[in-house]
C-alpha atoms as a PDB file:
ATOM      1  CA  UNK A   1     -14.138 -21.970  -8.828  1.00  0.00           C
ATOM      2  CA  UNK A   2     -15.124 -18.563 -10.047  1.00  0.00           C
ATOM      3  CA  UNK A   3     -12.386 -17.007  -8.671  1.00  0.00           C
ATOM      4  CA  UNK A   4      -9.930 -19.430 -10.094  1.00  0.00           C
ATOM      5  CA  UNK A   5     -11.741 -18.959 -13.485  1.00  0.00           C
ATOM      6  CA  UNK A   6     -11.530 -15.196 -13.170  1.00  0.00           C
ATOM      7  CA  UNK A   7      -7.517 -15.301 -12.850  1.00  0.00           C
ATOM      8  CA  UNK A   8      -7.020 -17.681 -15.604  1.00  0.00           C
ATOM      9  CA  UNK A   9      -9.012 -15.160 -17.561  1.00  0.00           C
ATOM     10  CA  UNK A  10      -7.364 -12.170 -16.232  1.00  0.00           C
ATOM     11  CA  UNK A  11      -4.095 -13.823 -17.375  1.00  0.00           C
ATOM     12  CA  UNK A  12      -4.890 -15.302 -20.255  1.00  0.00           C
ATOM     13  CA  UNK A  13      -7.812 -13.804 -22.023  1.00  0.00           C
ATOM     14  CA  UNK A  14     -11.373 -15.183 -22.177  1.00  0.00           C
ATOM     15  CA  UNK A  15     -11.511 -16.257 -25.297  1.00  0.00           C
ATOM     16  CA  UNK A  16      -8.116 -18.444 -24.668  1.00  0.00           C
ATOM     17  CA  UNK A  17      -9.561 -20.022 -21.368  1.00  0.00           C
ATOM     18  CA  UNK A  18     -10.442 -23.083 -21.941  1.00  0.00           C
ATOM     19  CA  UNK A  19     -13.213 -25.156 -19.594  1.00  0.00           C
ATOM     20  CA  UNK A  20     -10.386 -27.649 -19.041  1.00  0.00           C
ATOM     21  CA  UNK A  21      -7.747 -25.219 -17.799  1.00  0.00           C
ATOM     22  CA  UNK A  22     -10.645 -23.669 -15.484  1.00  0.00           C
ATOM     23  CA  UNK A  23     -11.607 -27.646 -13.923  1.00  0.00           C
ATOM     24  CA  UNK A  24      -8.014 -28.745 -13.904  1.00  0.00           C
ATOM     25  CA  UNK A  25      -7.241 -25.242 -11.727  1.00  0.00           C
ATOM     26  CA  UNK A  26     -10.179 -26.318  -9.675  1.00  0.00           C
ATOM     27  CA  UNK A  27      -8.758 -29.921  -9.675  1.00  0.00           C
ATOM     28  CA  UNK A  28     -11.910 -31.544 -10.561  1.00  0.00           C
ATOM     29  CA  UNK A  29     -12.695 -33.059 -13.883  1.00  0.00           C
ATOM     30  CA  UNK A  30     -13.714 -30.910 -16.648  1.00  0.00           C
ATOM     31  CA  UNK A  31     -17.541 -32.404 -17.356  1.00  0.00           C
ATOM     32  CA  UNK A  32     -17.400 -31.878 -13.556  1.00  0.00           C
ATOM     33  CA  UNK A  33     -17.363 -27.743 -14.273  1.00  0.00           C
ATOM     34  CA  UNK A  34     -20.728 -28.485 -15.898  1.00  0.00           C
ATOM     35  CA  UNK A  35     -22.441 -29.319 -13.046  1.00  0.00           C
ATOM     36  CA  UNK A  36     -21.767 -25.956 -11.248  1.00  0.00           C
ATOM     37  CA  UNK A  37     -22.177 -24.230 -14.485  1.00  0.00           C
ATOM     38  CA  UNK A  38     -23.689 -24.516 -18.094  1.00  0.00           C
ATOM     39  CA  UNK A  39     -20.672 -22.686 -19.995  1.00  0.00           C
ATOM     40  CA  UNK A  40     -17.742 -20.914 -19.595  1.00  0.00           C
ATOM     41  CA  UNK A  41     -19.686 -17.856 -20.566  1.00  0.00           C
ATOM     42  CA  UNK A  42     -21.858 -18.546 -17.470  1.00  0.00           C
ATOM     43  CA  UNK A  43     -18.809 -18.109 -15.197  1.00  0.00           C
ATOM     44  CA  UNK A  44     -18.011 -15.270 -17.240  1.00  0.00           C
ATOM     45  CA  UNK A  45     -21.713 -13.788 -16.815  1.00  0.00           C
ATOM     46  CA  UNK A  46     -21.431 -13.933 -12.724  1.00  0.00           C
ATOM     47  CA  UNK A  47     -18.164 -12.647 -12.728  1.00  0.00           C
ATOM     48  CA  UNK A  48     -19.010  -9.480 -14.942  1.00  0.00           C
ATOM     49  CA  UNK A  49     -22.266  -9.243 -13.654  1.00  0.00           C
ATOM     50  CA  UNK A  50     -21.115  -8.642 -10.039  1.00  0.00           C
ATOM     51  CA  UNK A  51     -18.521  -6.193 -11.179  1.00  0.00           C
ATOM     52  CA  UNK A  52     -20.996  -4.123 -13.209  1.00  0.00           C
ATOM     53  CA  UNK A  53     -23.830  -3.738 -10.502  1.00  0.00           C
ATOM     54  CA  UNK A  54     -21.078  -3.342  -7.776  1.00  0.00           C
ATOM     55  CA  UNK A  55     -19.946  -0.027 -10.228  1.00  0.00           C
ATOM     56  CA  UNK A  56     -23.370   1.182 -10.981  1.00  0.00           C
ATOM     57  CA  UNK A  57     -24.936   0.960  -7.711  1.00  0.00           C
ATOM     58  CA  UNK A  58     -21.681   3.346  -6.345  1.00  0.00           C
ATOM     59  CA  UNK A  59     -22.412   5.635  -9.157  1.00  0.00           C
ATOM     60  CA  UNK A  60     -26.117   5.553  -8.339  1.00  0.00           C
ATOM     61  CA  UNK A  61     -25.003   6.013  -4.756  1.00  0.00           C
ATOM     62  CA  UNK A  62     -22.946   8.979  -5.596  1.00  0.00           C
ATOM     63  CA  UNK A  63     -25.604  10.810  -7.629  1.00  0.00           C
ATOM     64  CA  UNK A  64     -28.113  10.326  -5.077  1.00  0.00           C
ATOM     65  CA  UNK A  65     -26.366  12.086  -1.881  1.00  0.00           C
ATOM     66  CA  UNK A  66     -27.221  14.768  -3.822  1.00  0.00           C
ATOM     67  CA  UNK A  67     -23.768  16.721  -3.415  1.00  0.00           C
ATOM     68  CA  UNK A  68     -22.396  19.192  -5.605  1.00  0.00           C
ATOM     69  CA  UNK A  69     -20.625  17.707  -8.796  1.00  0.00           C
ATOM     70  CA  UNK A  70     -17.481  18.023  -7.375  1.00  0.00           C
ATOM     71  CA  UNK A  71     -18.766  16.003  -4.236  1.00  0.00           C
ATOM     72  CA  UNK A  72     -20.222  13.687  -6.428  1.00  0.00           C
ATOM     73  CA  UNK A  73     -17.061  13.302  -8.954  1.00  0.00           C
ATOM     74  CA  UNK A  74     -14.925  12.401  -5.921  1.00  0.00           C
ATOM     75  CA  UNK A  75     -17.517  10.370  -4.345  1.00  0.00           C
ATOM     76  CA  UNK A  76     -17.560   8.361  -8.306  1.00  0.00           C
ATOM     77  CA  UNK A  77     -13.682   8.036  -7.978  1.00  0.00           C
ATOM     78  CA  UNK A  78     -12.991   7.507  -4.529  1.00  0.00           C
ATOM     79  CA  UNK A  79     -15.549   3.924  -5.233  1.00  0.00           C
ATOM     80  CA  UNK A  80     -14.481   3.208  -8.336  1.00  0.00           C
ATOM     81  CA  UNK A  81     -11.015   2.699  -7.142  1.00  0.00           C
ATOM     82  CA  UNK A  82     -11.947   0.221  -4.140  1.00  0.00           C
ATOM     83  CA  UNK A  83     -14.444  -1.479  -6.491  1.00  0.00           C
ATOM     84  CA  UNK A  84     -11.611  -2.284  -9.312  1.00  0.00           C
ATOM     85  CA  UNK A  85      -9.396  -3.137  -6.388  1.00  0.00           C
ATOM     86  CA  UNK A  86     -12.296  -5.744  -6.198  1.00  0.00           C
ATOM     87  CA  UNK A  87     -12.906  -7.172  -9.629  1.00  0.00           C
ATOM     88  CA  UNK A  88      -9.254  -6.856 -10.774  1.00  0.00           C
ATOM     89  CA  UNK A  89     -10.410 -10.139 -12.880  1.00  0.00           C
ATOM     90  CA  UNK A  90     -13.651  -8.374 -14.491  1.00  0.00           C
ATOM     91  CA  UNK A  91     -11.532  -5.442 -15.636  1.00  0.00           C
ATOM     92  CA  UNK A  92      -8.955  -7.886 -16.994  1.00  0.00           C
ATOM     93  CA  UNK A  93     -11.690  -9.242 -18.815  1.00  0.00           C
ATOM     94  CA  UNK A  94     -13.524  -6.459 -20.055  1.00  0.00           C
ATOM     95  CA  UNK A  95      -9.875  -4.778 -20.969  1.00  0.00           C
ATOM     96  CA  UNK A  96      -8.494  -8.364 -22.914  1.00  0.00           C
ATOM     97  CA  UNK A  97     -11.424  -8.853 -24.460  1.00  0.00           C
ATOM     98  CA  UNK A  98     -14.013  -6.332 -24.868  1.00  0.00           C
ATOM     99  CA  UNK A  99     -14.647  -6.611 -28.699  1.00  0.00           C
ATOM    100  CA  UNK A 100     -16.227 -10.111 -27.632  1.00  0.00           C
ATOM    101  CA  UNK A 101     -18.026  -8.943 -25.122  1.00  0.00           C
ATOM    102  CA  UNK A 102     -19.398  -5.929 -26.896  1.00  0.00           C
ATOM    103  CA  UNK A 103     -20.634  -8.222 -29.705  1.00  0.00           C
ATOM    104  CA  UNK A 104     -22.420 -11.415 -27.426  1.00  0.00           C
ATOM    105  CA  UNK A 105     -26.090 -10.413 -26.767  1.00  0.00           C
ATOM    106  CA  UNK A 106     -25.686 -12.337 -23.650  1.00  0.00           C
ATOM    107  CA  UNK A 107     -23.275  -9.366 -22.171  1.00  0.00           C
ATOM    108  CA  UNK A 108     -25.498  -6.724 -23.614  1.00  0.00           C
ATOM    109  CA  UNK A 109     -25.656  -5.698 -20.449  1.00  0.00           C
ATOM    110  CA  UNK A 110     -22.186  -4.247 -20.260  1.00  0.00           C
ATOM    111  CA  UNK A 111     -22.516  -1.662 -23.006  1.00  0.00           C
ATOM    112  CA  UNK A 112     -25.683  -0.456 -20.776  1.00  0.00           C
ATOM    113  CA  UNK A 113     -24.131   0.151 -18.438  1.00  0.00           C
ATOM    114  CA  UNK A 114     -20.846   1.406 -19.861  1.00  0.00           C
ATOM    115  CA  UNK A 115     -23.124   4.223 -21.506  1.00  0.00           C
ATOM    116  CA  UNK A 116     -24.849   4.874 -18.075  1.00  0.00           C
ATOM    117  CA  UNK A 117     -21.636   5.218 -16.587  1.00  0.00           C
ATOM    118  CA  UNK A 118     -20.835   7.932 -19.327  1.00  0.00           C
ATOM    119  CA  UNK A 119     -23.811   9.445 -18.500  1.00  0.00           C
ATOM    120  CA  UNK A 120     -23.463   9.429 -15.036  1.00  0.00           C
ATOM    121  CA  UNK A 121     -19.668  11.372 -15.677  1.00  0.00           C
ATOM    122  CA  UNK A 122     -20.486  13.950 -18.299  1.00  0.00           C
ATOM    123  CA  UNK A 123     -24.106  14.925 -16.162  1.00  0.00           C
ATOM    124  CA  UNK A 124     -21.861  15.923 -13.333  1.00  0.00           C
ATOM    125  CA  UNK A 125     -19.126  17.690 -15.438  1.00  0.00           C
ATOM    126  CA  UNK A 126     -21.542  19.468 -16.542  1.00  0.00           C
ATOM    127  CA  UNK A 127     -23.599  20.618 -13.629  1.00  0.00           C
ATOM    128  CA  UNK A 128     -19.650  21.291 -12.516  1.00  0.00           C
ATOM    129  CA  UNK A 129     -19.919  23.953 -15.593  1.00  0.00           C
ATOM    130  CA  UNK A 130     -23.132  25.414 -15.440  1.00  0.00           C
ATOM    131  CA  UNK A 131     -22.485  25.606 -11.847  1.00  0.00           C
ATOM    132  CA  UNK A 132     -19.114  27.916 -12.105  1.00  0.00           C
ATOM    133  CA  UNK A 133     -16.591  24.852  -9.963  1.00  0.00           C
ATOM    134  CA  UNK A 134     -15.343  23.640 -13.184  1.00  0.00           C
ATOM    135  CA  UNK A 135     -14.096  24.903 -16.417  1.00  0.00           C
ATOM    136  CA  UNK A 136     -16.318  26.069 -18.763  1.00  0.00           C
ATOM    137  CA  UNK A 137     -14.048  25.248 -21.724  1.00  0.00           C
ATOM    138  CA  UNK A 138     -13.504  22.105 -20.250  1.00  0.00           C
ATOM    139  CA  UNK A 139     -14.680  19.024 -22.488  1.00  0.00           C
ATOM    140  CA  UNK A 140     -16.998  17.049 -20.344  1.00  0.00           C
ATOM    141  CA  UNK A 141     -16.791  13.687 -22.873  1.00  0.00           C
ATOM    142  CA  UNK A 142     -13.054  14.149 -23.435  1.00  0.00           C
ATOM    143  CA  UNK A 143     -12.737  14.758 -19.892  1.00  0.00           C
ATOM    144  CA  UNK A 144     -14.499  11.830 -18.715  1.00  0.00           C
ATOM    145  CA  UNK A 145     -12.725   9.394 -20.823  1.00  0.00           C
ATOM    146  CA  UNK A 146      -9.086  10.497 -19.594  1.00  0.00           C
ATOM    147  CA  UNK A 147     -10.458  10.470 -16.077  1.00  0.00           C
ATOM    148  CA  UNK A 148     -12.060   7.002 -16.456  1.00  0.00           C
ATOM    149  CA  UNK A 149      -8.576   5.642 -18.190  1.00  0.00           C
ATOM    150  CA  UNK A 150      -6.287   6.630 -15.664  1.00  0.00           C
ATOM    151  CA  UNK A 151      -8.525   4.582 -13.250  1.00  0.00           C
ATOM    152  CA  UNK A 152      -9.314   1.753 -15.153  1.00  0.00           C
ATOM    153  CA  UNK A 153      -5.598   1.141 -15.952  1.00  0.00           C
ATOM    154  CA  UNK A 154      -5.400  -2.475 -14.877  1.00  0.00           C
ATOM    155  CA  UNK A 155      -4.745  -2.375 -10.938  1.00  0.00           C
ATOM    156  CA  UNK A 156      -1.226  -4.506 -11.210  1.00  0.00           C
ATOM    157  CA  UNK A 157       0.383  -1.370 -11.587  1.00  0.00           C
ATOM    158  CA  UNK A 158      -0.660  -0.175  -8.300  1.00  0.00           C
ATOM    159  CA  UNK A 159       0.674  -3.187  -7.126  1.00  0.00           C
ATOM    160  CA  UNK A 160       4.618  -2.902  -8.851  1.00  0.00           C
ATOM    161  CA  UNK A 161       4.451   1.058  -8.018  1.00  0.00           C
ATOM    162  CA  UNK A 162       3.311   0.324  -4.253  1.00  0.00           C
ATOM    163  CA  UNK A 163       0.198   2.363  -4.311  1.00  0.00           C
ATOM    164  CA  UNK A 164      -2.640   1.271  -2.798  1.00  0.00           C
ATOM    165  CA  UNK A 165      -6.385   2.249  -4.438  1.00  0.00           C
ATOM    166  CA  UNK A 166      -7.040   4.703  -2.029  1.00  0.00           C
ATOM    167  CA  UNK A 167      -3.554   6.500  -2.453  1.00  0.00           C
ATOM    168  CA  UNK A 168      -4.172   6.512  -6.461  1.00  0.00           C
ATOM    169  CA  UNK A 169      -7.748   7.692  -6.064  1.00  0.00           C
ATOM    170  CA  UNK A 170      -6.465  10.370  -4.138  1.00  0.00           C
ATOM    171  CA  UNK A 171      -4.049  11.343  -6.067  1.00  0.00           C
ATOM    172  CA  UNK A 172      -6.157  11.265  -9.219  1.00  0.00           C
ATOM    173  CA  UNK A 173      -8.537  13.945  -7.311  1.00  0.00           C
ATOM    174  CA  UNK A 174      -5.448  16.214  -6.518  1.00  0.00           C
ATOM    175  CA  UNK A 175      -4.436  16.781 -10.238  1.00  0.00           C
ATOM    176  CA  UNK A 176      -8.289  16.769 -10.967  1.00  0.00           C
ATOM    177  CA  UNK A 177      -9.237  19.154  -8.463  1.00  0.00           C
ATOM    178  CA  UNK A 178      -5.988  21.214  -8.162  1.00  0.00           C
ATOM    179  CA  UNK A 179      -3.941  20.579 -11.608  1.00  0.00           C
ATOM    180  CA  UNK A 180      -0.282  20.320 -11.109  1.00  0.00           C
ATOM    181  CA  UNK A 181       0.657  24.222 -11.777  1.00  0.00           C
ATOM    182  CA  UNK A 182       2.204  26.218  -8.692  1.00  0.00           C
ATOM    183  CA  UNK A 183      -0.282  28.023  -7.804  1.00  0.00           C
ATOM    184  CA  UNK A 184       2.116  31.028  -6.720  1.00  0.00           C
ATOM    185  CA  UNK A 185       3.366  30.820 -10.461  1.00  0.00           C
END
């Protein structure tokens, strides 16, 4: 049922799902739904939920094998891409719908964690810096949010260009890591 829910919301929006599109997708009655669940926001909740701790405990992950930034920075992409392959429905969500989500103190959750995630980026951009492996004219905020974009971009792309996470992740870390100038030029 949740994963019914979380494509009708992926397609449609939150906000436009309605409980009875969600039960008659399950084919049960909708006052049925209510015995698995108390609101739609509750399905909501457990999808979203799952997503974010799935994405923070990588992070955490990341951080803590103690690698260099530019260990941890591919470590932070290289799960990020597997875990949106995941939750393509969560990111849908969040994407569709964030200025609801931002605003409901029942999600306040998300915006925690979206600033820990931030965190998490910029620290090891610049450690990257101070360390001499990256840039030091490089904009760690500016930086991160371009990075984070390009893999956030809803995953049905991957899908209609034949890429697979992994391939895109890698990829990512190539221009990243290596830019796209010759390096003979």
């Amino acid at each position: 049922m949740v994963r019914l829910a979380g494509e009708l919301f992926a397609q449609k929006g939150f906000r436009a799902t309605t409980v009875r599109e969600i039960a008659d997708a399950a084919g049960i009655l909708s006052g049925s739904l209510y015995h698995h669940f108390d609101s739609k926001e509750s399905i909501g909740d457990e999808i979203l939920s799952s997503f974010i701790d799935d994405v923070l405990a990588d992070y955490r992950g990341a951080v803590a094998s103690g690698g260099s930034a530019r260990e941890v920075l591919a470590q932070i992409v290289r799960s990020t891409s597997r875990t949106l392959g995941r939750h393509r429905a969560a990111l849908a969500m969040l994407q569709n719908d964030w200025s609801y989500f931002a605003v409901q103190p029942r999600f306040s959750y998300i915006r925690k964690a979206v600033s820990e995630i931030e965190r998490t980026w910029v620290t090891q951009l610049e450690r990257g810096q101070e360390a001499g492996i990256f840039r030091a004219d490089l904009d760690p905020k500016l930086t991160y949010r371009l990075l984070r974009d390009v893999l956030w971009i809803p995953s049905q792309w991957r899908l209609a260009g034949g890429y697979s996470n992994d391939q895109v992740a890698e990829g990512l870390l190539q221009l990243l890591f290596n830019g796209i100038a010759n390096p003979a030029s």
